[in-house]
C-alpha atoms as a PDB file:
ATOM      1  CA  UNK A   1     186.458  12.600 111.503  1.00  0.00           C
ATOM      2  CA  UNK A   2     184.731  11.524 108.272  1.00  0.00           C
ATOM      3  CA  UNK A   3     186.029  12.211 104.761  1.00  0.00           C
ATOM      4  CA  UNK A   4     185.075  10.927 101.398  1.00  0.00           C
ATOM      5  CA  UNK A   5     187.403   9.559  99.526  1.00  0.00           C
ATOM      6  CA  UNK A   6     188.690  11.777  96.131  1.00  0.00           C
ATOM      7  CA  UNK A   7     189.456   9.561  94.193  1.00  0.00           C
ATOM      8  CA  UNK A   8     194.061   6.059  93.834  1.00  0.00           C
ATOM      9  CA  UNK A   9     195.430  -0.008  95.991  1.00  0.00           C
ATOM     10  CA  UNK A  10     198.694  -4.424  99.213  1.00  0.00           C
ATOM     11  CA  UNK A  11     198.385  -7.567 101.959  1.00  0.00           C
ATOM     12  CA  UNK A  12     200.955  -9.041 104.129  1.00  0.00           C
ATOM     13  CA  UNK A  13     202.405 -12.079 102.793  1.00  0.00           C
ATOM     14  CA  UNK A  14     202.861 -15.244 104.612  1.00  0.00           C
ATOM     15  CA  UNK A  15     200.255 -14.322 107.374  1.00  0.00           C
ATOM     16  CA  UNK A  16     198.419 -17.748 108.126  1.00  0.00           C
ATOM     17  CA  UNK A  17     195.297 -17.500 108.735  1.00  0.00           C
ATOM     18  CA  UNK A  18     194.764 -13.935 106.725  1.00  0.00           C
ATOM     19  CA  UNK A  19     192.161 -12.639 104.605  1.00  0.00           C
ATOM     20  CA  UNK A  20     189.252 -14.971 105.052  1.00  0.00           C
ATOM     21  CA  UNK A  21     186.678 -15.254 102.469  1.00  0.00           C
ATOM     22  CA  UNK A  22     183.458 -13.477 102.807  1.00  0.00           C
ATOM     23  CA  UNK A  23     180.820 -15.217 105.975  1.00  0.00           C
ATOM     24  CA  UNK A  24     179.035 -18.021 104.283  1.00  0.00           C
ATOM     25  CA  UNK A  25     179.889 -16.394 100.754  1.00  0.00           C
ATOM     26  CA  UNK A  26     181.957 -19.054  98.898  1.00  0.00           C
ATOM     27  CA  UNK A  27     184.238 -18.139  95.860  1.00  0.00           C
ATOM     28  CA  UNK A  28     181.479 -19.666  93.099  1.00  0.00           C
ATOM     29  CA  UNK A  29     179.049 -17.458  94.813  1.00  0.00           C
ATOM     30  CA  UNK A  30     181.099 -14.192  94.523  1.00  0.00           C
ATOM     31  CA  UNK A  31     182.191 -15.276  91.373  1.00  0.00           C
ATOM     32  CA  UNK A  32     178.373 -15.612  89.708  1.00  0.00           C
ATOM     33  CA  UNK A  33     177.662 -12.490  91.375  1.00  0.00           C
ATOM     34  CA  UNK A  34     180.851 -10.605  89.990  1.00  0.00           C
ATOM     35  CA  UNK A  35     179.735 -11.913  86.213  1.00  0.00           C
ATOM     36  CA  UNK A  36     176.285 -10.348  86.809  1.00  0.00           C
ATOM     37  CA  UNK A  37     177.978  -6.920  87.681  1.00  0.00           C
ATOM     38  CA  UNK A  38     179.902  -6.553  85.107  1.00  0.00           C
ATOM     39  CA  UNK A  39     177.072  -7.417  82.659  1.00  0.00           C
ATOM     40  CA  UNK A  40     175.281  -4.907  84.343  1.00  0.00           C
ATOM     41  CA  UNK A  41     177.014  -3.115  86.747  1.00  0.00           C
ATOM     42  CA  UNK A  42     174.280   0.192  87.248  1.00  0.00           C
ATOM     43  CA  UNK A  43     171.328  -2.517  88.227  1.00  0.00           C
ATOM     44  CA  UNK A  44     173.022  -3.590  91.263  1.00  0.00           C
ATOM     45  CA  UNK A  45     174.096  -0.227  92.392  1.00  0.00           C
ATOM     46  CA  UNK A  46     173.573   0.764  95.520  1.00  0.00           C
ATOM     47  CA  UNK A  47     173.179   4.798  96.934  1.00  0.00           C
ATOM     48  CA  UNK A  48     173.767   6.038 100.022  1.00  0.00           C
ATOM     49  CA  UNK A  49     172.720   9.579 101.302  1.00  0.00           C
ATOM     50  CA  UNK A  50     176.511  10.559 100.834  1.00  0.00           C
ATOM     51  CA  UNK A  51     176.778   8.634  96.729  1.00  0.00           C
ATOM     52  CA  UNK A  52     175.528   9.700  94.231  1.00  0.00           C
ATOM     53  CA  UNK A  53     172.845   7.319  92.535  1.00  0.00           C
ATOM     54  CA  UNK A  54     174.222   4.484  90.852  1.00  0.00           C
ATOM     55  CA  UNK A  55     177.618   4.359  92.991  1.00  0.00           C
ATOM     56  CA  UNK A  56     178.558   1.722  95.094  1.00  0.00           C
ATOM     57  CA  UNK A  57     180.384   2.403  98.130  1.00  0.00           C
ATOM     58  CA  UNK A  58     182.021   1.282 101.176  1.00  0.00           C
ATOM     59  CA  UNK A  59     182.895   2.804 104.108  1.00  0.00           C
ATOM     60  CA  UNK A  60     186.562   2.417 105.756  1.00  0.00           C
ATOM     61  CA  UNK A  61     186.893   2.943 109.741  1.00  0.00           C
ATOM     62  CA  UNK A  62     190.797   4.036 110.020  1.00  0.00           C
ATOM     63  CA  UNK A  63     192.514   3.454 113.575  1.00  0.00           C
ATOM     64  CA  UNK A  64     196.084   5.155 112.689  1.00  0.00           C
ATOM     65  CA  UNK A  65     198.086   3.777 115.790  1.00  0.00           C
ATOM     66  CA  UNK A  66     201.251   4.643 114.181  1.00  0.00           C
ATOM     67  CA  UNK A  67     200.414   8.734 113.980  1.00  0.00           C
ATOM     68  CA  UNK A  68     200.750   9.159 110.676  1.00  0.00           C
ATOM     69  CA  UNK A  69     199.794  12.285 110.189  1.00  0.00           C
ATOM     70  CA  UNK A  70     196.552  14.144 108.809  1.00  0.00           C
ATOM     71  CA  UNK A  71     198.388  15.158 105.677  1.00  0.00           C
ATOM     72  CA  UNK A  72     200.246  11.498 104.505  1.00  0.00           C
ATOM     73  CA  UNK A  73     196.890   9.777 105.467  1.00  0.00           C
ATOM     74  CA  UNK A  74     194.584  12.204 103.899  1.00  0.00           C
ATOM     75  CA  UNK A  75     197.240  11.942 100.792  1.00  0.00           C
ATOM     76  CA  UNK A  76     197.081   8.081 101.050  1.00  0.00           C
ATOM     77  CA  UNK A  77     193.669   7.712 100.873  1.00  0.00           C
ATOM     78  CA  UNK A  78     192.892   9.986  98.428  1.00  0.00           C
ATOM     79  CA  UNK A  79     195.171   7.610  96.113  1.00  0.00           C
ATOM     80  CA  UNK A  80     193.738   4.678  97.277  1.00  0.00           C
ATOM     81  CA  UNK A  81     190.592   5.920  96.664  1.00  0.00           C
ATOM     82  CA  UNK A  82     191.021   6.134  93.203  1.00  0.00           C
ATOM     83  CA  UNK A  83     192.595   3.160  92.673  1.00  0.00           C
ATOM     84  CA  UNK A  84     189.237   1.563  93.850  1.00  0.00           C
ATOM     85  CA  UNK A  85     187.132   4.240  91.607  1.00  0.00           C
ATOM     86  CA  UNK A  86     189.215   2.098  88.488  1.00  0.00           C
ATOM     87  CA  UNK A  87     187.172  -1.023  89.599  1.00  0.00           C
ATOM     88  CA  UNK A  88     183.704   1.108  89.844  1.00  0.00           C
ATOM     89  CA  UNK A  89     184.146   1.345  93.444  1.00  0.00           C
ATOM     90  CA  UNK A  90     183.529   4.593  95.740  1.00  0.00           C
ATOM     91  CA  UNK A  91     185.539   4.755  99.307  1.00  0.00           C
ATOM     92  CA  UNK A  92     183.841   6.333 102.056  1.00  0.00           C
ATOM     93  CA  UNK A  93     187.260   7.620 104.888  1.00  0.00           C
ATOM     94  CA  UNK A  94     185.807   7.733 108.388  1.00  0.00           C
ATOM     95  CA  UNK A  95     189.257   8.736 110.195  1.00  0.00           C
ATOM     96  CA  UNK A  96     188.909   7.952 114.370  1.00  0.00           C
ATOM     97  CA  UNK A  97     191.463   9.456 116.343  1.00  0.00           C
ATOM     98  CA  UNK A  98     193.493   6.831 118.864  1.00  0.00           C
ATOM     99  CA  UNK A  99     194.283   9.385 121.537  1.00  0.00           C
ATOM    100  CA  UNK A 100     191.021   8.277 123.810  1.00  0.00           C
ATOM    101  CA  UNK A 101     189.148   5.629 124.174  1.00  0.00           C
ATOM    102  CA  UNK A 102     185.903   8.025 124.348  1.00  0.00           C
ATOM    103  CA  UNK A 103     187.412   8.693 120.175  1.00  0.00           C
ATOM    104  CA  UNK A 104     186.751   4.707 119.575  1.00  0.00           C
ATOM    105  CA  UNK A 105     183.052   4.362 120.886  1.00  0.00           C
ATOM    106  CA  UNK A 106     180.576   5.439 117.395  1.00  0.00           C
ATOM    107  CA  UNK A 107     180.939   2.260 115.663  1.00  0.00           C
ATOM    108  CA  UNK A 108     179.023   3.329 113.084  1.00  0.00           C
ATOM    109  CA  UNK A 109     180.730   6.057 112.054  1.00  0.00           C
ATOM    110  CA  UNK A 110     177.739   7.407 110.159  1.00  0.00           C
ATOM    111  CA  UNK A 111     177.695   4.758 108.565  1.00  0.00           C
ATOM    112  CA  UNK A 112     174.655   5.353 105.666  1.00  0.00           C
ATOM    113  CA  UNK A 113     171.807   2.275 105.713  1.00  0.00           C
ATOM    114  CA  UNK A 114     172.593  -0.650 104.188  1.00  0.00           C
ATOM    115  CA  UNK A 115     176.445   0.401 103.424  1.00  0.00           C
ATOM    116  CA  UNK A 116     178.714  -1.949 104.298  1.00  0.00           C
ATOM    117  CA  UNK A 117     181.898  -1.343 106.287  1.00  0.00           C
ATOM    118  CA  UNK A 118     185.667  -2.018 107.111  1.00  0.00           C
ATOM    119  CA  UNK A 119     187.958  -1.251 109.404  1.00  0.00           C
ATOM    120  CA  UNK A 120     191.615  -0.745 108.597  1.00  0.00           C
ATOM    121  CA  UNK A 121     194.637  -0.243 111.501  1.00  0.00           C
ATOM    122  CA  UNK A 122     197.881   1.281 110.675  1.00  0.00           C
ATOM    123  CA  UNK A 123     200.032   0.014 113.493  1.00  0.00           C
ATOM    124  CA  UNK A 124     203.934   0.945 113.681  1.00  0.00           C
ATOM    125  CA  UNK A 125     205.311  -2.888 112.823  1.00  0.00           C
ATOM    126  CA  UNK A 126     203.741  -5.674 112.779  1.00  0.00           C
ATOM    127  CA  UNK A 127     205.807  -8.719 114.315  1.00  0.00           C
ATOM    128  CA  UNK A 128     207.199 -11.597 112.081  1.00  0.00           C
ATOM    129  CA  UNK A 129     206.463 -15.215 112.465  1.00  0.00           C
ATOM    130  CA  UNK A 130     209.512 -17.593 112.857  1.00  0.00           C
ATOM    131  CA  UNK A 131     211.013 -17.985 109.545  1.00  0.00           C
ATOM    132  CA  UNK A 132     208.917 -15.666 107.737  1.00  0.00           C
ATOM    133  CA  UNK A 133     210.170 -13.325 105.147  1.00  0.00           C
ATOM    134  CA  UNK A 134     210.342  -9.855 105.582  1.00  0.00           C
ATOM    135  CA  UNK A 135     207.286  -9.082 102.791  1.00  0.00           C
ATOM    136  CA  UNK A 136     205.180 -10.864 105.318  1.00  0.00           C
ATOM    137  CA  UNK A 137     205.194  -8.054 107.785  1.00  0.00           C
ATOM    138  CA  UNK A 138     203.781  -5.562 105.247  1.00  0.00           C
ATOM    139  CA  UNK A 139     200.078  -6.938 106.922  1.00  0.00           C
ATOM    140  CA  UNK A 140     197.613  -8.737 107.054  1.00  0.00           C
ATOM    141  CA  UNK A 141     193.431  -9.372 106.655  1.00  0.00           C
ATOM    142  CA  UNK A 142     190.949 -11.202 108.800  1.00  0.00           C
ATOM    143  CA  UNK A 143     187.148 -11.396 108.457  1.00  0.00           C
ATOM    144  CA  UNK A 144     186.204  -7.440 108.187  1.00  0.00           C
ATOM    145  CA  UNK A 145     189.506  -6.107 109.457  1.00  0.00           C
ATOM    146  CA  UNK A 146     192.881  -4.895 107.514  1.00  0.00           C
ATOM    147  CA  UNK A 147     196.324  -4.371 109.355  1.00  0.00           C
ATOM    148  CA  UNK A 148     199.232  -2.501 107.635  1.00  0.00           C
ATOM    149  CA  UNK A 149     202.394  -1.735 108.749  1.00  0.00           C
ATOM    150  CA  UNK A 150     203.434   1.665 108.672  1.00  0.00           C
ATOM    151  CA  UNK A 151     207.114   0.920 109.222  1.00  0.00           C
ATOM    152  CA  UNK A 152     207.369  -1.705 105.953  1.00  0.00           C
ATOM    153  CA  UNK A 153     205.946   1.139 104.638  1.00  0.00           C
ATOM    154  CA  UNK A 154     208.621   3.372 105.281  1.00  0.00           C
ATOM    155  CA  UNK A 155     211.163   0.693 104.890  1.00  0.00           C
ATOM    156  CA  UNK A 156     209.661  -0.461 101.131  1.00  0.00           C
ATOM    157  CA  UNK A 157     211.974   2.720  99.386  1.00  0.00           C
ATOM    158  CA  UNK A 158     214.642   3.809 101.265  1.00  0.00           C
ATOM    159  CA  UNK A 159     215.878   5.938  99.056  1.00  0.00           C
ATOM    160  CA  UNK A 160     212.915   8.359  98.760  1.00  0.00           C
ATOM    161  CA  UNK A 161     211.844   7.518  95.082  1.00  0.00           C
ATOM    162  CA  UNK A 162     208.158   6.911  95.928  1.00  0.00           C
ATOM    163  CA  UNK A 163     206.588   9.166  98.078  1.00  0.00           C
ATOM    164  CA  UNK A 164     205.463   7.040 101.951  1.00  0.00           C
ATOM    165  CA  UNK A 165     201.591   7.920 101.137  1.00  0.00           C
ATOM    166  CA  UNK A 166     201.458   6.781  97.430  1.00  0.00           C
ATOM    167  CA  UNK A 167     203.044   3.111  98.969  1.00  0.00           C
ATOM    168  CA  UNK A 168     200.448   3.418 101.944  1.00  0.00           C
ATOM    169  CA  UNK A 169     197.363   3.793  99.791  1.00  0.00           C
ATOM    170  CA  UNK A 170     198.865   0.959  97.817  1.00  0.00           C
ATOM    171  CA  UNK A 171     199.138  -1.142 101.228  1.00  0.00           C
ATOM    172  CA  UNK A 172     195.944  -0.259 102.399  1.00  0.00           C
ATOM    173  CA  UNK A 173     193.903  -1.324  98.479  1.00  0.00           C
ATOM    174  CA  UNK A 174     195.818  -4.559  99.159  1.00  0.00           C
ATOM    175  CA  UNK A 175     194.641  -5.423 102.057  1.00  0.00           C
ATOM    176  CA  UNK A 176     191.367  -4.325 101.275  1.00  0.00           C
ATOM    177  CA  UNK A 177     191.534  -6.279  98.284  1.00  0.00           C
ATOM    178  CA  UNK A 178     192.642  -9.377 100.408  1.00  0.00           C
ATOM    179  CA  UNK A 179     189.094  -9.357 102.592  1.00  0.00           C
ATOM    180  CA  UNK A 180     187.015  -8.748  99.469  1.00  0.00           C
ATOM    181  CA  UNK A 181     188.992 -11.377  96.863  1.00  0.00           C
ATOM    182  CA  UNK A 182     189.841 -13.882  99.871  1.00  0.00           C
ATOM    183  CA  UNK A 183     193.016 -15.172 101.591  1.00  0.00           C
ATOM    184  CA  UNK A 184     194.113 -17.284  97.772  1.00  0.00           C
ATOM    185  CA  UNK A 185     194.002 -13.991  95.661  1.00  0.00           C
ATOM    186  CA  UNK A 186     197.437 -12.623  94.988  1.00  0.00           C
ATOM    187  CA  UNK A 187     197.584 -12.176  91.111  1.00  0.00           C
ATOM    188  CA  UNK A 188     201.147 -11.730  88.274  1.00  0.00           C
ATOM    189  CA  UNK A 189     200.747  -8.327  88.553  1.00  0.00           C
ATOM    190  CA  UNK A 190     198.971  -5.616  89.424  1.00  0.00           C
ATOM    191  CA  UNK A 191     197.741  -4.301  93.068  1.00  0.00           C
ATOM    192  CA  UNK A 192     197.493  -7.689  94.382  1.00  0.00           C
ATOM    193  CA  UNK A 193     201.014  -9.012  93.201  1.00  0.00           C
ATOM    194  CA  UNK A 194     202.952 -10.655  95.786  1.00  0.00           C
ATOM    195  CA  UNK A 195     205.798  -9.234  95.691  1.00  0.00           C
ATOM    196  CA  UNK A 196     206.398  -5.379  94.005  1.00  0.00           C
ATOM    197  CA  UNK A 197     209.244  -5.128  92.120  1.00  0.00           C
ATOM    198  CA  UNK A 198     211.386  -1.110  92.846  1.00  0.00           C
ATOM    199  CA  UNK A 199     210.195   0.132  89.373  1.00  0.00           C
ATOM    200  CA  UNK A 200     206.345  -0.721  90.610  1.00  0.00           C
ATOM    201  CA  UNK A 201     207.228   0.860  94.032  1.00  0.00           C
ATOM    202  CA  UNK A 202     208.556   3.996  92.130  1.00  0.00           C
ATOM    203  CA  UNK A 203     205.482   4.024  89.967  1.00  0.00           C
ATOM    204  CA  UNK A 204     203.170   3.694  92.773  1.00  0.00           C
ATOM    205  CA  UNK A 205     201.827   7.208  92.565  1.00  0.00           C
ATOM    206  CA  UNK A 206     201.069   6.940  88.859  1.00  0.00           C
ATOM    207  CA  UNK A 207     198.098   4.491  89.295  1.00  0.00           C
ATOM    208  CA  UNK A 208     200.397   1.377  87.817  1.00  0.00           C
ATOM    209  CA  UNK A 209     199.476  -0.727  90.689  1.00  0.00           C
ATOM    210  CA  UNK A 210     195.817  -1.671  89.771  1.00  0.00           C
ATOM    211  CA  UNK A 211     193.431  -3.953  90.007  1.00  0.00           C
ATOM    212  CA  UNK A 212     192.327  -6.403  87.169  1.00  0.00           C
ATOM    213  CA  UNK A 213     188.794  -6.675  85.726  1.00  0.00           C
ATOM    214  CA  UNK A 214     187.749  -9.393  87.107  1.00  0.00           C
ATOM    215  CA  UNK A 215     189.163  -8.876  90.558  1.00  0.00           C
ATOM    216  CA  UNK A 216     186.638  -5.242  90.089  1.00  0.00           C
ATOM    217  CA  UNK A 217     183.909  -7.672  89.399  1.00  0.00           C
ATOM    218  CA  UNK A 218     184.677  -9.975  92.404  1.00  0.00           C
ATOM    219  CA  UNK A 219     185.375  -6.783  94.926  1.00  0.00           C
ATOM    220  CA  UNK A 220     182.041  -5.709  93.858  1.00  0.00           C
ATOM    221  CA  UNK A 221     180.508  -8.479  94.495  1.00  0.00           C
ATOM    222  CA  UNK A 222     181.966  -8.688  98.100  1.00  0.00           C
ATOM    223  CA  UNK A 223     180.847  -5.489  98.978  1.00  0.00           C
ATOM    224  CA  UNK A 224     176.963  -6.619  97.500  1.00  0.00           C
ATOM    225  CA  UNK A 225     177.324  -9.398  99.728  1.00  0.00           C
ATOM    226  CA  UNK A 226     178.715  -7.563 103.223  1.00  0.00           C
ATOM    227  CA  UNK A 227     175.728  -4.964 102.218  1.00  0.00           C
ATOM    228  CA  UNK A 228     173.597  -7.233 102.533  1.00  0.00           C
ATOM    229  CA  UNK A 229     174.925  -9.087 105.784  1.00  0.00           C
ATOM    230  CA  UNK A 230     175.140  -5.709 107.267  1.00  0.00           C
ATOM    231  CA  UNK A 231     171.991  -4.400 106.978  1.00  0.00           C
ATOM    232  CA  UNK A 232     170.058  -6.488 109.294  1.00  0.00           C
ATOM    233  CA  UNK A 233     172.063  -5.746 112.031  1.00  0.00           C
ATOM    234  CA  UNK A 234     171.871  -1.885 111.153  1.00  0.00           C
ATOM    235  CA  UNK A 235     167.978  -2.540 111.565  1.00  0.00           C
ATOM    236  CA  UNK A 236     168.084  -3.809 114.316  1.00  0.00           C
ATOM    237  CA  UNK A 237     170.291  -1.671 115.969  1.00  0.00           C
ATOM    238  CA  UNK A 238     167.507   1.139 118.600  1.00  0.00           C
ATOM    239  CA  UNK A 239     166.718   4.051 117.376  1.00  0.00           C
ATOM    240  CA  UNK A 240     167.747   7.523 118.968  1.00  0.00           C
ATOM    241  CA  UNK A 241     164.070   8.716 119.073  1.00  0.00           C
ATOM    242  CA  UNK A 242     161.829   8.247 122.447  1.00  0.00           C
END
């Protein structure tokens, strides 16, 4: 099922080996390109046939292995959605049932030309390493691919003050933030803190956890550069037609 996002941003902590930079992107290069956005963010926008002109936009593959639920996932990335609209940044939900594997074969997911893409999997728990702390099951990010844990999720306020989709859309920014910004991009504050303090948790539905400026201009400039990866292989992929 597809859905575009509405309009509100986490990563696992401790996760060696998570959220790899960008291909052969390097941090200077993101960087230069993030300046240029923000100087001009309209001339490097890029439509799709589902955007309006001058959006940019990314679509999000979501595997929910933990059965969520329609209405706390919808819910979740509705918020998460416009926690990325804050940085200038238009989600594009393509929701792909688990049940079957016949469910898990359109890779593309619709996926408009030249749009680039990421797939996110809610999975129940994710399993510590030796010695790690418990923030460090929360998930993880590799290459083009987010994992959240829908039990730290749960677990993150016991007592009910937050509600489980306003924490999950915060979960699932994070990560996404972690394979746009890199594996060395946890900030003070904000969406990509390491650690959320209860108050933040509580607040999570209010659009307090955000992202900063210049993280915006970076995640922009990731999603430039997987664009532009991306679309040769979309060329190249046959055509439909006899």
């Amino acid at each position: 099922m597809e859905r575009k996002g509405l309009g509100t941003g986490c990563w696992g902590l401790g996760i060696k080996g998570s959220g790899l930079g960008i291909g052969g992107w390097g941090f200077g290069t993101l960087l230069g390109l993030a300046i240029l956005l923000m100087g001009n963010a309209t001339g490097f926008a890029a439509a799709s046939e589902n955007e309006g002109e001058g959006e940019l936009g990314i679509t999000v593959r979501v595997y929910d292995y933990a059965h969520v639920g329609r209405g706390t996932l919808m819910a979740a990335e509705k918020q998460a959605d416009f926690i990325f609209r804050k940085v200038s940044l238009t989600m594009r939900w393509c929701n792909l049932t688990t049940d079957s594997p016949q469910s898990m074969v359109d890779s593309s997911c619709g996926l408009p030309a030249g749009s680039a893409r990421l797939d996110v999997r809610i999975v129940s728990r994710i399993k510590a390493e030796p010695g790690a702390t418990a923030d460090s099951t929360m998930g993880f990010a590799m290459g083009s691919s987010a994992t959240v844990s829908y039990h730290w999720t749960k677990a993150a306020d016991p007592k009910g003050n937050a509600l489980t989709a306003d924490i999950l859309a915060c979960v699932i920014a994070h990560e996404i933030g972690h394979l746009l910004l890199g594996s060395d991009s946890h900030s003070p504050t904000g969406i990509m803190k390491g650690k959320w303090s209860k108050e933040e948790l509580q607040g999570a539905g209010w659009g307090r956890l955000v992202f900063t400026p210049q993280q915006g201009g970076i995640i922009r400039a990731g999603v430039l550069a997987r664009s532009a990866e991306q679309r040769p292989s979309l060329a190249q992929m046959p055509s439909s037609q006899p």
